[in-house]
Protein backbone atom coordinates (compact mmCIF):
# COMPACT_ATOMS: atom_id res chain seq x y z
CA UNK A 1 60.53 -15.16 65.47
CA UNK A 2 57.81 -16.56 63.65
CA UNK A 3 54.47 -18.50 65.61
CA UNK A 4 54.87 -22.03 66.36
CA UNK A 5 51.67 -24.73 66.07
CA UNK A 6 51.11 -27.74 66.08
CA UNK A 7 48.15 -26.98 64.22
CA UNK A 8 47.86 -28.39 60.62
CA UNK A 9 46.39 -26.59 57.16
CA UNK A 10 43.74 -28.15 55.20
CA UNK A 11 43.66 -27.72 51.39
CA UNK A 12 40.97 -25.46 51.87
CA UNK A 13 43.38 -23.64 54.56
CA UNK A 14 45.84 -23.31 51.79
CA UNK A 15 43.37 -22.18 48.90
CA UNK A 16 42.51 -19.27 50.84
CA UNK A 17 45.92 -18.50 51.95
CA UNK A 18 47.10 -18.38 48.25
CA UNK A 19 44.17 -16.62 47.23
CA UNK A 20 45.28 -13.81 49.44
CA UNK A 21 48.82 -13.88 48.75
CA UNK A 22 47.93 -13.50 45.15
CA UNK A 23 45.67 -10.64 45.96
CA UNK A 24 48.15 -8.62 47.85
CA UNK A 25 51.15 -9.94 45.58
CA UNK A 26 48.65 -7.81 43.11
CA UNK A 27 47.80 -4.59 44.82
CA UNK A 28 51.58 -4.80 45.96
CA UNK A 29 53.06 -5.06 41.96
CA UNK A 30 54.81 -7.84 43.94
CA UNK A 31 55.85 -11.02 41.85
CA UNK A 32 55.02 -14.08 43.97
CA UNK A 33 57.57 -15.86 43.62
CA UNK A 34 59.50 -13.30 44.68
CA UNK A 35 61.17 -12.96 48.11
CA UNK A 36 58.89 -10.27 49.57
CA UNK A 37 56.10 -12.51 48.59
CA UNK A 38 57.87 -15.56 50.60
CA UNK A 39 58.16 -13.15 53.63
CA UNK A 40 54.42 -11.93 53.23
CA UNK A 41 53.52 -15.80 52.31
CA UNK A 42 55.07 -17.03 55.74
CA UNK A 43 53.16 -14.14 57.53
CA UNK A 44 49.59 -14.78 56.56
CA UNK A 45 50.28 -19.06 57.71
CA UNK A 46 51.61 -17.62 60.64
CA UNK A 47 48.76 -15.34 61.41
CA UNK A 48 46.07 -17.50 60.24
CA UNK A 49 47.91 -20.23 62.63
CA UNK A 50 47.33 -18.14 65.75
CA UNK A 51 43.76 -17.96 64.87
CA UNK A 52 43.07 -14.47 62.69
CA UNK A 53 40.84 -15.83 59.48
CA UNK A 54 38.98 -12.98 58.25
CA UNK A 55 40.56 -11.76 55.75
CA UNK A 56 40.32 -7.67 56.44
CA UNK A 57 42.34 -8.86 59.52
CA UNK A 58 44.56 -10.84 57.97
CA UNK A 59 45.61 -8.03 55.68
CA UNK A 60 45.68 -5.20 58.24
CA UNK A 61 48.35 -7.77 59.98
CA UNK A 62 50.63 -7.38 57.21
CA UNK A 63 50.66 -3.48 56.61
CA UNK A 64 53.87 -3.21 59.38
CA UNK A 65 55.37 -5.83 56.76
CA UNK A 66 54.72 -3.56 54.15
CA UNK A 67 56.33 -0.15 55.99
CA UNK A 68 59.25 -1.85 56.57
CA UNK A 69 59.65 -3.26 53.07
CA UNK A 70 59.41 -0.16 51.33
């Protein structure tokens, strides 16, 4: 079930989020605009939405996502 906010993303909000989907799209050989790249796009807003902003953090959040992809 993914977070719920009320909680609203600036442009610069969603320059760094895409910024970071690109990068792990990249070290992933993942297309983004693929569906695995939707999945891990909806988990960094979600993360980032419940506060975690670093980026380190933000990645180490997704590496469950990517054990159960492969």
């Amino acid at each position: 079930m993914p977070f719920s906010s009320y909680d609203t993303l600036e442009t610069e909000d969603l320059r760094i989020l895409r910024a970071m989907l690109e990068e792990v799209c990249l070290q992933r050989s993942i297309a983004v605009d693929s569906e695995e790249a939707q999945t891990i796009g909806r988990a960094l807003i979600d993360w980032y939405l419940f506060g975690i902003r670093e980026p380190d953090q933000l990645k180490a959040m997704l590496d469950p996502l990517s054990e159960t992809a492969g």
